[in-house]
Protein backbone atom coordinates (compact mmCIF):
# COMPACT_ATOMS: atom_id res chain seq x y z
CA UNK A 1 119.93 137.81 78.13
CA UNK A 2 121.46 138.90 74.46
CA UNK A 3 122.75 134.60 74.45
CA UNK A 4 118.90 133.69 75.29
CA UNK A 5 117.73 135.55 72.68
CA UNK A 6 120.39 135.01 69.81
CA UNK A 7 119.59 130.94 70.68
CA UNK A 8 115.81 131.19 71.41
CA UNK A 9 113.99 127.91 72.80
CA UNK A 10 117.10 125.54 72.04
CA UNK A 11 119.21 127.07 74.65
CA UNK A 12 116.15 127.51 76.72
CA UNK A 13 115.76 123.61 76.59
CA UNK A 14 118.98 123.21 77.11
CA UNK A 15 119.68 124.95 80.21
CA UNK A 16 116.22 123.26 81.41
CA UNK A 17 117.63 120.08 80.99
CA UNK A 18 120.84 120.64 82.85
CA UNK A 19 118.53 121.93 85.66
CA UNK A 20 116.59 119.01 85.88
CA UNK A 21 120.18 116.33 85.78
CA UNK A 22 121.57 118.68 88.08
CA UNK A 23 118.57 117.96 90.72
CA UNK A 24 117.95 114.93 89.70
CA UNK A 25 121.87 114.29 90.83
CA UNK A 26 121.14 116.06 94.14
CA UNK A 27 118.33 114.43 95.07
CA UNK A 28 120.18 110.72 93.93
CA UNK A 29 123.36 111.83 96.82
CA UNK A 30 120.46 112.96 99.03
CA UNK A 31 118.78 109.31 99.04
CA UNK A 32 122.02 107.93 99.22
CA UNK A 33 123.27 109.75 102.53
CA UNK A 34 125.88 111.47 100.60
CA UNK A 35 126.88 114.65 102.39
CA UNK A 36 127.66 117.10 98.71
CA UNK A 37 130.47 119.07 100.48
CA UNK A 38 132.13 116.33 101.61
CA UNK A 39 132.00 114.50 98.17
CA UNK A 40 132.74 117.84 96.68
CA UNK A 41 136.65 118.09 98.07
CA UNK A 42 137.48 114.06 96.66
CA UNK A 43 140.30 114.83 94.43
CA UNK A 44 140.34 118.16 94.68
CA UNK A 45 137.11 118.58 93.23
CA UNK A 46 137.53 116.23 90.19
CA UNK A 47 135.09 113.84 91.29
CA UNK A 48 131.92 115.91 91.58
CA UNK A 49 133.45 117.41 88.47
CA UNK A 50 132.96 113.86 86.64
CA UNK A 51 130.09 113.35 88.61
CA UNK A 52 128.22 116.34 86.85
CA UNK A 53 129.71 115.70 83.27
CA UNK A 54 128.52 111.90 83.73
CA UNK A 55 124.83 112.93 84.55
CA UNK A 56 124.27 115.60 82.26
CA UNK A 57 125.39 113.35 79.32
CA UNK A 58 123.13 110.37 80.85
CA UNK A 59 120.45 109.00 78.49
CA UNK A 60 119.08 107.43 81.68
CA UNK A 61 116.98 111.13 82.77
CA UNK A 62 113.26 109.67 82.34
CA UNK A 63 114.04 106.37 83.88
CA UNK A 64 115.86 108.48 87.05
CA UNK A 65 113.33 110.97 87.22
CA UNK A 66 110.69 108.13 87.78
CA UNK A 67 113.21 105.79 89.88
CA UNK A 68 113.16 109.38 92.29
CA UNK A 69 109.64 109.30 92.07
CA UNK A 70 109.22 106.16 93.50
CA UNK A 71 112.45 105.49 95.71
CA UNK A 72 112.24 106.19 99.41
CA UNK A 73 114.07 108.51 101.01
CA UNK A 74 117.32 106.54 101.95
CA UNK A 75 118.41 103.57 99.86
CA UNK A 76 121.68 101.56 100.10
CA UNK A 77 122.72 102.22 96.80
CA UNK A 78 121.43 103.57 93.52
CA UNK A 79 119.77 102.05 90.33
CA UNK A 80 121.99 99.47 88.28
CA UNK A 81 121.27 102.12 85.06
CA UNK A 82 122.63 105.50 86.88
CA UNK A 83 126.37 105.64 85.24
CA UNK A 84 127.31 107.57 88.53
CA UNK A 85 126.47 104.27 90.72
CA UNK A 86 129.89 103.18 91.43
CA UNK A 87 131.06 106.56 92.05
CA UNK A 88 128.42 107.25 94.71
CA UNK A 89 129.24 104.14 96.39
């Protein structure tokens, strides 16, 4: 609580933007058929590691947001912009 507070609304937005990559990044393995446990224990962990890193530094977060929005539930493989796409293939 004492970090919120010291850091006000910037680490408020922050944290609120991990949140959203972090779902958005769910709901991308989701559509994909990508069982997270599974994909969690490639290299020991690393890869869902880079995985997260990759997303939450993405400049892409509007444009997947909206892709999510409008992609049905299962797809074959993700949008050419999503920096994770070869990794979730």
């Amino acid at each position: 609580m004492k970090l919120i507070q010291a850091f006000g609304k910037d680490l408020r937005a922050r944290l609120g933007r991990i949140e959203g990559r972090t779902e958005n990044m769910s709901a991308m393995m989701d559509r994909l058929g990508i069982d997270i446990e599974r994909f969690s224990w490639r290299c020991q962990g690393r890869e869902l590691h880079d995985a997260i890193r990759t997303c939450r530094s993405c400049s892409a977060y509007a444009d997947c947001t909206r892709w999510l929005a409008d992609a049905p539930e299962r797809v074959k493989s993700g949008p050419a912009f999503c920096p994770n796409g070869r990794r979730f293939s």
